[in-house]
C-alpha atoms as a PDB file:
ATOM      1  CA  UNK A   1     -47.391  12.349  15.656  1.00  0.00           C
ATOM      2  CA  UNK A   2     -44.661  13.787  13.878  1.00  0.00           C
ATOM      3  CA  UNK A   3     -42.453  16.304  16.070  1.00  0.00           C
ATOM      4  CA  UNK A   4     -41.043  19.234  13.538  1.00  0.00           C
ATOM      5  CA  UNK A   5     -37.676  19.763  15.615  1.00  0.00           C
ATOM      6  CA  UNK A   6     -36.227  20.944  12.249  1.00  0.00           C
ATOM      7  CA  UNK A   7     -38.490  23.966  10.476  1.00  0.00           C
ATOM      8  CA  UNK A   8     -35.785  23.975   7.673  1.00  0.00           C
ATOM      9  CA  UNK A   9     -33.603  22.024   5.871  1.00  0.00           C
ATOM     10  CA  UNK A  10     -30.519  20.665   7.055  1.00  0.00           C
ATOM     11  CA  UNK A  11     -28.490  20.592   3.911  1.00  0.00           C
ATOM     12  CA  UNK A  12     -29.851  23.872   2.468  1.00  0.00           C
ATOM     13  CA  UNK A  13     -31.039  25.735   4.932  1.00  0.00           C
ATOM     14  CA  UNK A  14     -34.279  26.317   3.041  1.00  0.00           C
ATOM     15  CA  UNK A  15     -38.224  26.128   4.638  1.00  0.00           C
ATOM     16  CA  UNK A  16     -39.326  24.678   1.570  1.00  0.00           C
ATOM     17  CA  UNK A  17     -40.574  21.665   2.757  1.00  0.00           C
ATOM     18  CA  UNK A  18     -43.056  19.169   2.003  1.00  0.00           C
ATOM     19  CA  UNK A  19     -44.140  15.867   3.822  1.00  0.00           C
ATOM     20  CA  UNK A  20     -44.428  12.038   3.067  1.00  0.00           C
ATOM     21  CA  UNK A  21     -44.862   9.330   5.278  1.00  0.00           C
ATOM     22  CA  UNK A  22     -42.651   5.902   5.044  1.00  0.00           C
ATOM     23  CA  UNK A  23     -42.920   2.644   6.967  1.00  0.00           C
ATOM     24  CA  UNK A  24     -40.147   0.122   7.813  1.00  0.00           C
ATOM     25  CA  UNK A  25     -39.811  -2.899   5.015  1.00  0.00           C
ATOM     26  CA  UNK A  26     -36.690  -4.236   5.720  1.00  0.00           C
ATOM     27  CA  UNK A  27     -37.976  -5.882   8.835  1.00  0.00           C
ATOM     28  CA  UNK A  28     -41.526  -5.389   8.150  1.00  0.00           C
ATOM     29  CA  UNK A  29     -42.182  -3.847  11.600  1.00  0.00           C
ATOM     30  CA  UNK A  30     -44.434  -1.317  10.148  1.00  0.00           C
ATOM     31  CA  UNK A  31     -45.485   2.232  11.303  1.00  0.00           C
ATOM     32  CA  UNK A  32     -45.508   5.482   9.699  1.00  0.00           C
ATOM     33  CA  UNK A  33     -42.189   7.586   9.659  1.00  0.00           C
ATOM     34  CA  UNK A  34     -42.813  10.962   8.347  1.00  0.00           C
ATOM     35  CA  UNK A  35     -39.875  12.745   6.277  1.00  0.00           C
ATOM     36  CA  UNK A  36     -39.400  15.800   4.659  1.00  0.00           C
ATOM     37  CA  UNK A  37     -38.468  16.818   1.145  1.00  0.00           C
ATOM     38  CA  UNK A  38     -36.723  20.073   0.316  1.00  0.00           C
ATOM     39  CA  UNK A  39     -38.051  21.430  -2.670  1.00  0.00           C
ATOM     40  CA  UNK A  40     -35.283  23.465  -3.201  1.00  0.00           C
ATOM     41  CA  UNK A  41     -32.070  21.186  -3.123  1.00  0.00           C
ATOM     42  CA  UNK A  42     -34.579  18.241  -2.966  1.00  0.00           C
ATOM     43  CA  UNK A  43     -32.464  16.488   0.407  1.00  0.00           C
ATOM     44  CA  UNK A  44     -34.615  14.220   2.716  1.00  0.00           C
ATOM     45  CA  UNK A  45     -34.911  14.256   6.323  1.00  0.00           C
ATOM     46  CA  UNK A  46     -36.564  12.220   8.652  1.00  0.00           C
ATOM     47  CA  UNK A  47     -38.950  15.071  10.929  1.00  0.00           C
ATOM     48  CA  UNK A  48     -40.078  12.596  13.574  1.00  0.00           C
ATOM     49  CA  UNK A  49     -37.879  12.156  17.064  1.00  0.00           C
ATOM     50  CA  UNK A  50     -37.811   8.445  17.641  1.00  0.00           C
ATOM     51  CA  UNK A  51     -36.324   8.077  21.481  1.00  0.00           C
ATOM     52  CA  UNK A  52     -35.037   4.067  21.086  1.00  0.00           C
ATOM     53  CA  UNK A  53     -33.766   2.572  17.965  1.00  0.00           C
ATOM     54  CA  UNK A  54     -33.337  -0.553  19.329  1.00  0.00           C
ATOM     55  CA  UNK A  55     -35.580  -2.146  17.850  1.00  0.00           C
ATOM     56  CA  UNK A  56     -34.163  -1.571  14.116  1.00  0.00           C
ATOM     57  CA  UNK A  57     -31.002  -2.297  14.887  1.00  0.00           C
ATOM     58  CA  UNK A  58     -31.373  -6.029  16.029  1.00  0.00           C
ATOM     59  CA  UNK A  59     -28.564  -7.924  16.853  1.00  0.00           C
ATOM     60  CA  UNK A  60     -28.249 -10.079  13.433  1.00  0.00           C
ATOM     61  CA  UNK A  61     -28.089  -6.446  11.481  1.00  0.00           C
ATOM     62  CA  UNK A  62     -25.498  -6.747   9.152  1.00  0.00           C
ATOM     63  CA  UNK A  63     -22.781  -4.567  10.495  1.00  0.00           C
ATOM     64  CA  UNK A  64     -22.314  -6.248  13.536  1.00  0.00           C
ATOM     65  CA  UNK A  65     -21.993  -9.542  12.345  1.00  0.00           C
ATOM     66  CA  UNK A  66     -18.651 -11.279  13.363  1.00  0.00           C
ATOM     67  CA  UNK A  67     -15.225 -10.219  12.063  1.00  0.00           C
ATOM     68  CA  UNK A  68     -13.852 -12.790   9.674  1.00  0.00           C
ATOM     69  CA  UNK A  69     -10.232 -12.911   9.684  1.00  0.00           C
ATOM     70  CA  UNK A  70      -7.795 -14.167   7.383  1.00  0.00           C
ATOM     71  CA  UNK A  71      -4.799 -16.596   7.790  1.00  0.00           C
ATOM     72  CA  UNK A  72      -1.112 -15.159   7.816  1.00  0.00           C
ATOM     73  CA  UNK A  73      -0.880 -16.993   4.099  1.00  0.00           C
ATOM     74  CA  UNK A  74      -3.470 -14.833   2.528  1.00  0.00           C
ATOM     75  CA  UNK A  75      -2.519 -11.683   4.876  1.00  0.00           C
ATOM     76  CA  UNK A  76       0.954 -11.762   2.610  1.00  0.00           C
ATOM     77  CA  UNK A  77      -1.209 -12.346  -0.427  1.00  0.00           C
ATOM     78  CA  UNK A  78      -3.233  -8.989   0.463  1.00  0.00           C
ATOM     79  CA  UNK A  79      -0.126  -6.804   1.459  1.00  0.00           C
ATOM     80  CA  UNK A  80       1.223  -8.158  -1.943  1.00  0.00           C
ATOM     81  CA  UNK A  81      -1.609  -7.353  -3.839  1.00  0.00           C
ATOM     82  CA  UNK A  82      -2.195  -4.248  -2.006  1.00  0.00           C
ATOM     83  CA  UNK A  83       1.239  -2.829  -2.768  1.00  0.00           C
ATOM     84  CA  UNK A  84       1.250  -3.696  -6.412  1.00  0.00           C
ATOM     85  CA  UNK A  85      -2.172  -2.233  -7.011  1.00  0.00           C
ATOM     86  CA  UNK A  86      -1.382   1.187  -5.243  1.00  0.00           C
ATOM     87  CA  UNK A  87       1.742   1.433  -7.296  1.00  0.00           C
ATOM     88  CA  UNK A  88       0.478   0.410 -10.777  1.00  0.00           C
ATOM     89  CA  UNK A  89      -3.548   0.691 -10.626  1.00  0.00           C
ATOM     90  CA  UNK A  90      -3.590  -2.284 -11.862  1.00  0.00           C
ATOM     91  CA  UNK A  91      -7.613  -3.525 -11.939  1.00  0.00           C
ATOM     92  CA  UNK A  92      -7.167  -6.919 -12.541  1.00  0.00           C
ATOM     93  CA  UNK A  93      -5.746  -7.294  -9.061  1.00  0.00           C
ATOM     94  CA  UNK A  94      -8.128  -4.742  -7.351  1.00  0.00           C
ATOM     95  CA  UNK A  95      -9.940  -5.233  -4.156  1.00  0.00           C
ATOM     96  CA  UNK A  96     -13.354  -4.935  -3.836  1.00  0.00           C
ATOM     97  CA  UNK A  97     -13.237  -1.514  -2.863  1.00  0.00           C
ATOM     98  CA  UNK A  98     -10.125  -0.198  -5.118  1.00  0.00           C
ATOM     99  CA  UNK A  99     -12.296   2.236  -6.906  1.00  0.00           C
ATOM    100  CA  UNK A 100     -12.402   4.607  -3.813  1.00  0.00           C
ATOM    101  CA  UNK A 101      -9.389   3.939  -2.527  1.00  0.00           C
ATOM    102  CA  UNK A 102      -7.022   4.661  -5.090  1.00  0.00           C
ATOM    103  CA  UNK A 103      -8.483   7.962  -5.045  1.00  0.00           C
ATOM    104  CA  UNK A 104      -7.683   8.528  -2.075  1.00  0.00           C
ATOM    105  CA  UNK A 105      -4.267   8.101  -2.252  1.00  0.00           C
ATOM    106  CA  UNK A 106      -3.284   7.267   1.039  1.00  0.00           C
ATOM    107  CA  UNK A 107       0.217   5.871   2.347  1.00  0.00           C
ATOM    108  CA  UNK A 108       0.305   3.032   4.385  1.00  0.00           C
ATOM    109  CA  UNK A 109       1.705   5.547   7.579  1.00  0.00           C
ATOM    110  CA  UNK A 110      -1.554   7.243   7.126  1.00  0.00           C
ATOM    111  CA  UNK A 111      -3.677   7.625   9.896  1.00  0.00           C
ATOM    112  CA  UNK A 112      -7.067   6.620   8.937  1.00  0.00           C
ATOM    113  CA  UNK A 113     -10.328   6.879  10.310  1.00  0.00           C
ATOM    114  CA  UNK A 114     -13.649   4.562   9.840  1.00  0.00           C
ATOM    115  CA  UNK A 115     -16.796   6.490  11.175  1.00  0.00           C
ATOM    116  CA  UNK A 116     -19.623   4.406  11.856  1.00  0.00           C
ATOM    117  CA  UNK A 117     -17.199   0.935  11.473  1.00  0.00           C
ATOM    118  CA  UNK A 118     -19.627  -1.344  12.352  1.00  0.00           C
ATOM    119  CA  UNK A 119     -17.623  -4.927  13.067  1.00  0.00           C
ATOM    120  CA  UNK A 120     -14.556  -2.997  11.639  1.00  0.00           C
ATOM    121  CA  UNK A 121     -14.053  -6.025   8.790  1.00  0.00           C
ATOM    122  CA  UNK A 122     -13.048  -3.062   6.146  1.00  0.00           C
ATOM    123  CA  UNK A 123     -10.404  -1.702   8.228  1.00  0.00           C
ATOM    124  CA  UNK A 124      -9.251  -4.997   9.238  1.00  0.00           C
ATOM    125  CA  UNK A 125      -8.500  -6.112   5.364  1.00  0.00           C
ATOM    126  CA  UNK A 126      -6.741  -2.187   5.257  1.00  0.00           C
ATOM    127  CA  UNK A 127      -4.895  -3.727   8.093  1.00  0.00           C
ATOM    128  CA  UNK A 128      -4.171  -7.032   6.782  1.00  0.00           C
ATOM    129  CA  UNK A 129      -3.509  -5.275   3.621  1.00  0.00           C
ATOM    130  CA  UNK A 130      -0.412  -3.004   5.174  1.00  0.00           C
ATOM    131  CA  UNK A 131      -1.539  -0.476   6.547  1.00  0.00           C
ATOM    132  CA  UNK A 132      -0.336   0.538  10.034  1.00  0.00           C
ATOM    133  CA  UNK A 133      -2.839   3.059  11.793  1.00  0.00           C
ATOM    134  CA  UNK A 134      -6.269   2.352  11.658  1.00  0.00           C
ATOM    135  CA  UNK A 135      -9.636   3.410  14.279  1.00  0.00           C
ATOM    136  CA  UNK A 136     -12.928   2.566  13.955  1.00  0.00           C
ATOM    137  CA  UNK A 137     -15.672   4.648  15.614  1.00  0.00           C
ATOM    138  CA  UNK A 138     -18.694   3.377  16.480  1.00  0.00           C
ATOM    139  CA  UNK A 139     -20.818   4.091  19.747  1.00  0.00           C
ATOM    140  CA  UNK A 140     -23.303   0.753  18.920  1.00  0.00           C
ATOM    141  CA  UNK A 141     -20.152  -1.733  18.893  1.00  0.00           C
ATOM    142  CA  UNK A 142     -19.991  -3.918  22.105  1.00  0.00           C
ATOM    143  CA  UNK A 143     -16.957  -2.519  23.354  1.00  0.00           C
ATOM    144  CA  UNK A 144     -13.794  -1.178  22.324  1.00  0.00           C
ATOM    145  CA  UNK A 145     -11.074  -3.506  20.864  1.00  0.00           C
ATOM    146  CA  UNK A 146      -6.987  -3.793  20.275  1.00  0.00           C
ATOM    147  CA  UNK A 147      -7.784  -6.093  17.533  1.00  0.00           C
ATOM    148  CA  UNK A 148      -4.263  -5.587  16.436  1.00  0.00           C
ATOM    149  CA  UNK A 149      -0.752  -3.180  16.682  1.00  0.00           C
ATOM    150  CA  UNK A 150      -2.282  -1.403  13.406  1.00  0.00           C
ATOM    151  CA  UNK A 151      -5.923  -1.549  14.324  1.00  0.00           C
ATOM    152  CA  UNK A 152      -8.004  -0.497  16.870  1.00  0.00           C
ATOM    153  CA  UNK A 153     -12.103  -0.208  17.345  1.00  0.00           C
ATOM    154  CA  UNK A 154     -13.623   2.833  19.588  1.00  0.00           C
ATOM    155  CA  UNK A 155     -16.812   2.958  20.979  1.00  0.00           C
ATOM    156  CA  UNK A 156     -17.649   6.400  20.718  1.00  0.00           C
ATOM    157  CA  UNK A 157     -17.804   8.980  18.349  1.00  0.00           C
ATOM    158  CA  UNK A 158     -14.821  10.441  16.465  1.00  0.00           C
ATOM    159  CA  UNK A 159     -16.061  13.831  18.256  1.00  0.00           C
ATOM    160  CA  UNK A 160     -14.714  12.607  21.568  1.00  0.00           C
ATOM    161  CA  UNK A 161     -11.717  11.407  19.880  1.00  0.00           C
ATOM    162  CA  UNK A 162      -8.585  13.742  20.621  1.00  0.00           C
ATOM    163  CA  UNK A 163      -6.579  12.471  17.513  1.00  0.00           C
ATOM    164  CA  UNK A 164      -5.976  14.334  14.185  1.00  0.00           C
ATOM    165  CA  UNK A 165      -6.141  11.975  10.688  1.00  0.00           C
ATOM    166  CA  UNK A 166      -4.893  11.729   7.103  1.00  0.00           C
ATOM    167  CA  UNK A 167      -8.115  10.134   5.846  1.00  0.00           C
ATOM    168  CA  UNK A 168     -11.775  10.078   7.145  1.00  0.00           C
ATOM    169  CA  UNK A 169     -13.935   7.814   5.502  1.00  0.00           C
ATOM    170  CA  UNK A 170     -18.089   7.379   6.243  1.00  0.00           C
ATOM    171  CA  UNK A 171     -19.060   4.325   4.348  1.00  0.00           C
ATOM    172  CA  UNK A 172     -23.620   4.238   4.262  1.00  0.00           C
ATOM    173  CA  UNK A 173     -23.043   5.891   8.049  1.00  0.00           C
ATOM    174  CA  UNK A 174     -23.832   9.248   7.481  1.00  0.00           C
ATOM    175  CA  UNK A 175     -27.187   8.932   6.245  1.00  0.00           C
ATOM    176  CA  UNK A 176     -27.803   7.670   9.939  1.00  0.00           C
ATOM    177  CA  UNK A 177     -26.734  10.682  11.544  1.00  0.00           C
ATOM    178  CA  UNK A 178     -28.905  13.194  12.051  1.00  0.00           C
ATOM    179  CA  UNK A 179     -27.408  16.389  11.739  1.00  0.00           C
ATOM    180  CA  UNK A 180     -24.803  16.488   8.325  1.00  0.00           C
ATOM    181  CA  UNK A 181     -23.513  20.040   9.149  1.00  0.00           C
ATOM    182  CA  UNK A 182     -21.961  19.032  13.088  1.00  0.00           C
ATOM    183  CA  UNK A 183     -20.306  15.111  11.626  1.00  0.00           C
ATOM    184  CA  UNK A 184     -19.118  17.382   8.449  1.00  0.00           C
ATOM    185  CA  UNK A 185     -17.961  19.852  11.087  1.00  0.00           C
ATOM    186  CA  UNK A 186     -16.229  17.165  13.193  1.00  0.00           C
ATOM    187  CA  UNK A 187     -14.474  15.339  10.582  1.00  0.00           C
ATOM    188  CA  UNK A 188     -12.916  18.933   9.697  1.00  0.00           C
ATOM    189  CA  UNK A 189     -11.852  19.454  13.106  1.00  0.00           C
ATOM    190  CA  UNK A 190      -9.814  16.370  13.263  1.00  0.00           C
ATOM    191  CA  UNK A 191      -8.721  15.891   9.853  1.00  0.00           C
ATOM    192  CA  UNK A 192      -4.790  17.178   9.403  1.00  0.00           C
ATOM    193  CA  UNK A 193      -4.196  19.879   6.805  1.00  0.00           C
ATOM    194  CA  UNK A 194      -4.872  18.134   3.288  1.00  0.00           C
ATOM    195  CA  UNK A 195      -6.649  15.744   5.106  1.00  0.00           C
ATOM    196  CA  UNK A 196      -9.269  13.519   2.868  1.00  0.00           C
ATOM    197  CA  UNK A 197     -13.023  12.868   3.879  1.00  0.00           C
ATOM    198  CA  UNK A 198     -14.423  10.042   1.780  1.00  0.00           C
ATOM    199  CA  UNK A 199     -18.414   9.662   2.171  1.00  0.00           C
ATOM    200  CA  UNK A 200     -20.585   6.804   0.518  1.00  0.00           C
ATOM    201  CA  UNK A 201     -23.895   7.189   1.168  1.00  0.00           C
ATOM    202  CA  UNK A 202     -27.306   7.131  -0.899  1.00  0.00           C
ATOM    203  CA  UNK A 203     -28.948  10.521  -2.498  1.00  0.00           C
ATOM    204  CA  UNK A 204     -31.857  11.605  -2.931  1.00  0.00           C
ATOM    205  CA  UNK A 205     -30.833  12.434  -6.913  1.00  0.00           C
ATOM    206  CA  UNK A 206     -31.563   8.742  -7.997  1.00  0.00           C
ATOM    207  CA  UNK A 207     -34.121   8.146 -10.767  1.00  0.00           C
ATOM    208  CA  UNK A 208     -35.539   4.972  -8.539  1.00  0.00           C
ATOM    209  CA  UNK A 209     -36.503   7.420  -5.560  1.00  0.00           C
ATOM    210  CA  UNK A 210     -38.513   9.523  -7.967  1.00  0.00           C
ATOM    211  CA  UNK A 211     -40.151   6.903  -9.526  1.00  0.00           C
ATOM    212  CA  UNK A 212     -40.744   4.925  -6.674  1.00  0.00           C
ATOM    213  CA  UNK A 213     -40.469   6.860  -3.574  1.00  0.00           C
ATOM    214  CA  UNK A 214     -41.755   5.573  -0.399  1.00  0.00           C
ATOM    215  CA  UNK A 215     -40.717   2.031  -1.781  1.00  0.00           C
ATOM    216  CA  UNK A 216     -37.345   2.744  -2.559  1.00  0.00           C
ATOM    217  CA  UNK A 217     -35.321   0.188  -0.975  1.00  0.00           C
ATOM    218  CA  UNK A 218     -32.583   3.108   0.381  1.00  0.00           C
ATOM    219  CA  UNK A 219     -35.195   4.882   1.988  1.00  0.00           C
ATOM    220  CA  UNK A 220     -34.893   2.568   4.815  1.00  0.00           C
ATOM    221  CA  UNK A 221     -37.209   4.230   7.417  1.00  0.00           C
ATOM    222  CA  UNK A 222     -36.491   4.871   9.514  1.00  0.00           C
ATOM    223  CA  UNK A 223     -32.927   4.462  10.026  1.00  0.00           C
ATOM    224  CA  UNK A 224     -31.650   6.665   7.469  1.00  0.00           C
ATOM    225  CA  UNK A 225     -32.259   9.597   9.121  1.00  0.00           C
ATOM    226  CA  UNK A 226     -30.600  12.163   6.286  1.00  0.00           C
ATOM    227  CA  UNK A 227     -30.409  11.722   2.794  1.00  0.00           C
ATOM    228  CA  UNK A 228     -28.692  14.193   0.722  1.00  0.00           C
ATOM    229  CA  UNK A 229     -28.623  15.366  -3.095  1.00  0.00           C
ATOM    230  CA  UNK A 230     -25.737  16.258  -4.598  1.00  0.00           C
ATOM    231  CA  UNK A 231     -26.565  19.881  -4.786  1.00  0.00           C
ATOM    232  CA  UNK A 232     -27.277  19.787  -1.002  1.00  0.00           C
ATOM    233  CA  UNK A 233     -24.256  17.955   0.273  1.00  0.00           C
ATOM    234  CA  UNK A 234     -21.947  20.651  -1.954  1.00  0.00           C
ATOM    235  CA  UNK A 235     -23.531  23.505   0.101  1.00  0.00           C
ATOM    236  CA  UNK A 236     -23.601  21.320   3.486  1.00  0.00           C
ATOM    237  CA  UNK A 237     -19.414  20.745   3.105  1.00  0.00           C
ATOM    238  CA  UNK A 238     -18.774  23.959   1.349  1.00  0.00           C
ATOM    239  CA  UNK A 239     -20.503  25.784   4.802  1.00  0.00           C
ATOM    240  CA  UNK A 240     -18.007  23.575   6.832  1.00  0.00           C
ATOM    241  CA  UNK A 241     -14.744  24.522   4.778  1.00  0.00           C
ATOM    242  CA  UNK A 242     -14.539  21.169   2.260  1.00  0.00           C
ATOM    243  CA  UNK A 243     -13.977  21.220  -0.687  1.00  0.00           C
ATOM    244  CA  UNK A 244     -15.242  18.647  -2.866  1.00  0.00           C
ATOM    245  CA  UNK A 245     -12.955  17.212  -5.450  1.00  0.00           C
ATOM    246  CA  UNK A 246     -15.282  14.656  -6.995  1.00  0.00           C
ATOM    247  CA  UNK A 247     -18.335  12.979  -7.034  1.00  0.00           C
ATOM    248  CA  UNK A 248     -18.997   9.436  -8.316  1.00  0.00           C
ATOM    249  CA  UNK A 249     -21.835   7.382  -8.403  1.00  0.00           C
ATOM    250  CA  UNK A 250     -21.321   3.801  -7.532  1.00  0.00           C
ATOM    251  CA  UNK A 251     -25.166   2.134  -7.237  1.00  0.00           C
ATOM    252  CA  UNK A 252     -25.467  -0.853  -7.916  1.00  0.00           C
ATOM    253  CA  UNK A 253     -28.978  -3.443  -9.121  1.00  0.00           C
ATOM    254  CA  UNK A 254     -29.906  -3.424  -5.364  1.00  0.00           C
ATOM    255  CA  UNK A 255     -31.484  -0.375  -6.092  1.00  0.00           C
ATOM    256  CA  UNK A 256     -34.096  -2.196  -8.364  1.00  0.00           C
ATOM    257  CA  UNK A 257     -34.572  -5.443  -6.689  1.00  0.00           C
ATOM    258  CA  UNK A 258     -34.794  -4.914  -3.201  1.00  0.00           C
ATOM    259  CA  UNK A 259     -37.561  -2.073  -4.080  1.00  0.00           C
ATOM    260  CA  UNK A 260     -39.243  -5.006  -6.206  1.00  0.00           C
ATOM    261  CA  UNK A 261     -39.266  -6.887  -2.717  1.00  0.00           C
ATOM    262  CA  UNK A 262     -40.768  -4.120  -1.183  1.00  0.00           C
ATOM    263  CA  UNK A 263     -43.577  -3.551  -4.013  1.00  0.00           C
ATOM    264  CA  UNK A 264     -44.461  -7.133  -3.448  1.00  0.00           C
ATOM    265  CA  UNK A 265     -44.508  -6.855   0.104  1.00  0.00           C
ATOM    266  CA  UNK A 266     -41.721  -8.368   1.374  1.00  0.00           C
ATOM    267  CA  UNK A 267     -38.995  -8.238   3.969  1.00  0.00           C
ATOM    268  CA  UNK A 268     -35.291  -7.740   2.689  1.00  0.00           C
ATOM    269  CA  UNK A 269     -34.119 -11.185   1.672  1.00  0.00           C
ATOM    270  CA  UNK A 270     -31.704 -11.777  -0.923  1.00  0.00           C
ATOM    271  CA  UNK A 271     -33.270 -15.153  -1.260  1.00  0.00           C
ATOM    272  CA  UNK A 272     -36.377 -14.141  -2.733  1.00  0.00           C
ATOM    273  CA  UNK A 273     -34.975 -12.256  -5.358  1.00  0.00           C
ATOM    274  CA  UNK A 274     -35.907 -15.100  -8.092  1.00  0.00           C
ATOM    275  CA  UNK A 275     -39.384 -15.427  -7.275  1.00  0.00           C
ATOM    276  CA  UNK A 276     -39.698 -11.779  -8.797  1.00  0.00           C
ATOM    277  CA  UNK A 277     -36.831 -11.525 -11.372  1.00  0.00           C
ATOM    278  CA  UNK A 278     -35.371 -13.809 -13.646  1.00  0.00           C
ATOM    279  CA  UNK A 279     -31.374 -14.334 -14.431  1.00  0.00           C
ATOM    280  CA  UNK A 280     -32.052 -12.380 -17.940  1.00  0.00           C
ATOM    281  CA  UNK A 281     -33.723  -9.443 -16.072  1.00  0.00           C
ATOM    282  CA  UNK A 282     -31.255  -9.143 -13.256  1.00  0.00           C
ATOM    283  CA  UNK A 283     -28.240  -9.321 -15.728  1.00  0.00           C
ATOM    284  CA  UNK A 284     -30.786  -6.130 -17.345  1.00  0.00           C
ATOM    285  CA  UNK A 285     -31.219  -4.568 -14.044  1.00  0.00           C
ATOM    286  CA  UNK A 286     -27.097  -4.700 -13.814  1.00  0.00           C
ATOM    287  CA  UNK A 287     -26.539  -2.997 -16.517  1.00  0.00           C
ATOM    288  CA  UNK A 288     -29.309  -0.540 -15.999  1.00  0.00           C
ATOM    289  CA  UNK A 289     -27.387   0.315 -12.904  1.00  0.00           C
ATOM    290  CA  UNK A 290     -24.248   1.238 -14.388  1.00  0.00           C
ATOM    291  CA  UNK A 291     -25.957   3.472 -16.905  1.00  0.00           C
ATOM    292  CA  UNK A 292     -27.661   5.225 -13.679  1.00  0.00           C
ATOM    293  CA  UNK A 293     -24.203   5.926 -12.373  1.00  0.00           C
ATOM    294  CA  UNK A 294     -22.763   7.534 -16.201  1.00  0.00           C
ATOM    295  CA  UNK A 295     -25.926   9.454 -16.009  1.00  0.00           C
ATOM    296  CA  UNK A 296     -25.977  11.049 -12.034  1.00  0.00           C
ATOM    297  CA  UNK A 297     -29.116   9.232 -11.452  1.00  0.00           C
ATOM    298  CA  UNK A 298     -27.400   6.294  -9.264  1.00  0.00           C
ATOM    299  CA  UNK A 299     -28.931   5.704  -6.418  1.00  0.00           C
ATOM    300  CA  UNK A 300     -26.078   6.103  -4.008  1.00  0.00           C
ATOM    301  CA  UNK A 301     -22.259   8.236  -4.668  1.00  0.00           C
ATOM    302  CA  UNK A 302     -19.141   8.567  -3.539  1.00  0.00           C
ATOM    303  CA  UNK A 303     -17.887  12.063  -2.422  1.00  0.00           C
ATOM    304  CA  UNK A 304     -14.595  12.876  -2.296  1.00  0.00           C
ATOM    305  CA  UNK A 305     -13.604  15.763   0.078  1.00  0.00           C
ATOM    306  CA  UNK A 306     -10.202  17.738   1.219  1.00  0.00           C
ATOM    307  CA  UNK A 307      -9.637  20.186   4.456  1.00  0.00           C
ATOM    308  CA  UNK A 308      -7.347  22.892   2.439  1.00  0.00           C
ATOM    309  CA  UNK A 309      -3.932  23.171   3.716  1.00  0.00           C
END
């Protein structure tokens, strides 16, 4: 049975709420997960109070897989191509994730933050990369880690951290948090004047969750516990003191073919992806994506926040 612990909604504020019922696909384990939609900023929320999440977090999940490192030949190949690119923008040379953080403009002093860090292998290419003070937080790793001078893993949350940063970044960890308003309120706390929060996360804008709903592959019930629309994360931060600078959507064809695994009643596995889609429709489904993300009906967004000095 579904426990309401939350009569409103936690982006908004507003009792407008309706109910739908997911299940878990992307282990198949089943069951019935009921959410809630607001119908006035349209965020989802999980409403049921699920004591042990053990058992859809197994130990294969993706985020703790093991770290890979890199050998000190192609560390000096990524501190090269690190400096150039921050100085120049050049996207030829661009890492995977240069889109954000050229944005974010931070110095290699900076002291940056990775909430929810998983295995920590995105601040360990920052670190390999030149930058000198990085911590991950995450209360699910194994145990905290010196994995080197510049980098160093936590297990616990940033809240019980006593250090102040340049940059907090939430990459697809927020949306398993379950109250927005006290990790928005945390990251404030120990961001430094002018300090920049960077969240990734799916929202609940994206064409593919209103065609599709319960199917949608970012659902993921029930382990994303919040998802937010754009309207309802601007009033969530704004209530904290952020200011958001800019949104971007950066979804990508998963969107479309792992909910086509899920209409045909499988498991997530990037292996059975042909059996459903051909080359020509996936290079469709690509392209499909990007026009999502001109249009602000992406499945998932990047949101670019500042503390005001």
């Amino acid at each position: 049975m579904p426990i309401d612990l939350e009569p409103c909604c936690k982006f908004c504020k507003s009792d407008r709420l309706t109910e739908f019922v997911a299940t878990e696909r992307m282990l198949r384990l089943g069951g019935n997960f009921y959410y809630s939609e607001c119908l006035d900023c349209g965020s989802l929320q999980l409403k049921d109070f699920i004591e042990d999440f053990s058992p859809y977090y197994p130990k294969d999940y993706y985020s703790f897989s093991t770290l890979r490192k890199s050998s000190s030949s192609v560390q000096f190949l990524k501190t090269l191509r690190m400096k150039v690119f921050l100085s120049t923008g050049l996207q030829k040379i661009a890492p995977l994730y240069g889109y954000w953080l050229k944005k974010l403009k931070p110095r290699f002093k900076d002291r940056i933050a990775d909430v929810g860090c998983g295995n920590g292998q995105l601040l360990y290419e920052l670190s390999v990369s030149g930058f000198r003070d990085l911590h991950g937080f995450d209360p699910f790793i194994d145990r905290s880690e010196e994995i080197s001078e510049s980098l160093k893993l936590w297990k616990k949350r940033i809240e019980d951290s006593d250090l102040l940063f340049d940059v907090i970044m939430m990459h697809h960890s927020f949306e398993h948090m379950e109250d927005p308003q006290a990790i928005l309120r945390s990251c404030y706390e120990h961001l430094k004047p002018g300090g920049r929060l960077l969240i990734r996360c799916p929202v609940a804008d994206a064409q593919i969750w209103k065609e599709k709903r319960a199917l949608w592959v970012q659902l993921d019930a029930p382990r994303h516990l919040i998802i937010p629309t754009v309207a309802g994360m601007r009033l969530v931060s704004e209530r904290v003191g952020f200011s958001i600078t800019e949104i971007e959507f950066d979804s990508s064809d998963f969107q479309f073919w792992g909910t086509v695994l899920y209409e045909n009643g499988e498991r997530l596995d990037h292996s059975k992806i042909n059996a459903y889609l051909s080359a020509e429709e996936r290079n469709a489904l690509q392209e499909k994506a990007l026009r999502y993300n001109r249009e602000g009906k992406g499945d998932q967004a990047c949101f670019y926040l500042i503390k005001q000095d």
